[in-house]
C-alpha atoms as a PDB file:
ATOM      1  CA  UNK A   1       0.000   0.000   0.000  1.00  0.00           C
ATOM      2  CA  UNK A   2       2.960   2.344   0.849  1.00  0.00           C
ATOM      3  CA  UNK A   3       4.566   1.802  -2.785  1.00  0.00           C
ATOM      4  CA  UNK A   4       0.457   2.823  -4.567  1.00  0.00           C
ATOM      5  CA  UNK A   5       0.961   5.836  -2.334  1.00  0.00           C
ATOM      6  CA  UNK A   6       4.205   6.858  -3.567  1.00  0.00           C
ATOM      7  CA  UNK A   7       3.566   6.046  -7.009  1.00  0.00           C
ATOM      8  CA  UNK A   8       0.089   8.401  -6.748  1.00  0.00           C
ATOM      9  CA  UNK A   9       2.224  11.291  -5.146  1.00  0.00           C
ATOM     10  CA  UNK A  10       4.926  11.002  -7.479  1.00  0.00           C
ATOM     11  CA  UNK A  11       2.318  11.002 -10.233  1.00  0.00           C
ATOM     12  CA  UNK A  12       1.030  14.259  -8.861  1.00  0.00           C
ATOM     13  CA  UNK A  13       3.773  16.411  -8.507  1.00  0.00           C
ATOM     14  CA  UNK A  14       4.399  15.418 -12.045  1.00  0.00           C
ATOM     15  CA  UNK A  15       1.131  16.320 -13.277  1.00  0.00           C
ATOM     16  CA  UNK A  16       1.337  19.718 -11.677  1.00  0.00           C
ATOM     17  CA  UNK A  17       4.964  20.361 -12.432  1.00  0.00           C
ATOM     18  CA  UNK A  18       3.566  19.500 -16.535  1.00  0.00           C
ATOM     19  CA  UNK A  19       1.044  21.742 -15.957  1.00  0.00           C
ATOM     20  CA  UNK A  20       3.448  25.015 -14.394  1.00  0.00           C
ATOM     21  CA  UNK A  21       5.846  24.537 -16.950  1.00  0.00           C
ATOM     22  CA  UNK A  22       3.004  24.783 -19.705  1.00  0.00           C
ATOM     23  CA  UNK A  23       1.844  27.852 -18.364  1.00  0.00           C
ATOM     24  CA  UNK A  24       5.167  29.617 -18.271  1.00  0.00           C
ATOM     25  CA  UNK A  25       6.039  28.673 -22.030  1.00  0.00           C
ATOM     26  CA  UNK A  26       2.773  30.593 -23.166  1.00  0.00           C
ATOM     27  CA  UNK A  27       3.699  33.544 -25.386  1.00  0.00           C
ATOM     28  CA  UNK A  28       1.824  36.944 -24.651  1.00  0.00           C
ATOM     29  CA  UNK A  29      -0.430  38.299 -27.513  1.00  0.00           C
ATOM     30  CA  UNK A  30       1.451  40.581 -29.502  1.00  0.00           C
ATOM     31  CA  UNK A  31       0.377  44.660 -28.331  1.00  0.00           C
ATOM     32  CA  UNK A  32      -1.472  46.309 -30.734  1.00  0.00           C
ATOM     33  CA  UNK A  33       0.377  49.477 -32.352  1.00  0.00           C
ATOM     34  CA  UNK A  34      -1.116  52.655 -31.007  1.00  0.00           C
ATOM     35  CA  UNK A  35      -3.943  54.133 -32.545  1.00  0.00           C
ATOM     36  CA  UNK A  36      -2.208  56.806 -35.243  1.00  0.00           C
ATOM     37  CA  UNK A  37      -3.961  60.311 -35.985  1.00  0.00           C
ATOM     38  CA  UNK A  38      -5.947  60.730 -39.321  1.00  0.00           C
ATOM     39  CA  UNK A  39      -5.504  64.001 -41.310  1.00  0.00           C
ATOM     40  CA  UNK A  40      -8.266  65.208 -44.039  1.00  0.00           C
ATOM     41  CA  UNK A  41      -6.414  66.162 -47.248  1.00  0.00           C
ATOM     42  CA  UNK A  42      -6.520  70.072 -48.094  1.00  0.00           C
ATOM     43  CA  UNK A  43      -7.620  69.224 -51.651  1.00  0.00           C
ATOM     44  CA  UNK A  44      -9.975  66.235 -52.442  1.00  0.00           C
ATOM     45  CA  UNK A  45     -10.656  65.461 -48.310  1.00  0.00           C
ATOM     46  CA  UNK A  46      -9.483  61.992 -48.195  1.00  0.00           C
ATOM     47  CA  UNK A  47      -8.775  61.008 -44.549  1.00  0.00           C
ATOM     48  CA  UNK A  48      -5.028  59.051 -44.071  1.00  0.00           C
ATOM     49  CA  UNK A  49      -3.124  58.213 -41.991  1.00  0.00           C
ATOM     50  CA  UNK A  50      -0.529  61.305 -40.653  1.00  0.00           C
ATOM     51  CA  UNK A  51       2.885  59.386 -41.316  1.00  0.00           C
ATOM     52  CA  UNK A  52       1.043  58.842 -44.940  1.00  0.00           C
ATOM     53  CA  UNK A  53       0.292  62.455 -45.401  1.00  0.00           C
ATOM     54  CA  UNK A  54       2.235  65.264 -47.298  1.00  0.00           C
ATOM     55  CA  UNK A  55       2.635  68.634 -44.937  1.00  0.00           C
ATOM     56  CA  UNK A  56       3.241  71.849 -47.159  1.00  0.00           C
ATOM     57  CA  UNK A  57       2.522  75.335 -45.038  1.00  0.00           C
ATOM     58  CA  UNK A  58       0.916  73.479 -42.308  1.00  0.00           C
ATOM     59  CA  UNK A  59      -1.330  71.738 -44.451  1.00  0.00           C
ATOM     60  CA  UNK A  60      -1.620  68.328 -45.372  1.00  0.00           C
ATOM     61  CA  UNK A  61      -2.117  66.323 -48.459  1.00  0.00           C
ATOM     62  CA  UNK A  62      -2.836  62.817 -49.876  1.00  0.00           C
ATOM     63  CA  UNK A  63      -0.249  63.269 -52.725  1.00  0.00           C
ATOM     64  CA  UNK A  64       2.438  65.397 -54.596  1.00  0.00           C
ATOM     65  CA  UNK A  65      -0.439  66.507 -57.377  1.00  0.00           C
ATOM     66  CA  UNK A  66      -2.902  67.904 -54.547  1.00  0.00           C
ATOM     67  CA  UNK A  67      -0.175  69.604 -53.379  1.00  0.00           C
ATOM     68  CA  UNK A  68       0.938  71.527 -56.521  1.00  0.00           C
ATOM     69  CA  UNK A  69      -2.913  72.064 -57.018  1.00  0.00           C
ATOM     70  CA  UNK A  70      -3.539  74.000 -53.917  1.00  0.00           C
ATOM     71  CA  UNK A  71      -0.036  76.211 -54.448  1.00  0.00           C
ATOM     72  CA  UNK A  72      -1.519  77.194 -58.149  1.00  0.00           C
END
């Protein structure tokens, strides 16, 4: 009876040992990139993305055309 006893505890301490080291090789989700401002361009009023946009004078644009059109 003393060896079924051992056997069960050692069986046990395995089991929960398993189940520790499972938990600890879990990756974290990825973060999510921050949210990025939108800008409205100055000529046809597309909204993108402020690393996208063109800034001439303070203004912003969606391309290198809109912003020759505004200048003329």
């Amino acid at each position: 009876m003393g060896k079924l006893l051992f056997w069960l505890l050692v069986g046990v301490v395995f089991v929960a040992w398993f189940k520790a080291s499972k938990r600890k090789r879990r990756v974290p989700p990825p973060s999510t990139p921050g949210v990025e401002d939108m800008v409205r361009c100055q000529v046809c009023g597309v909204n993108l993305p402020r690393s996208e946009a063109i800034m001439s004078r303070g203004r912003f644009y969606c391309c290198p055309e809109h912003r020759e059109q505004d200048r003329g």
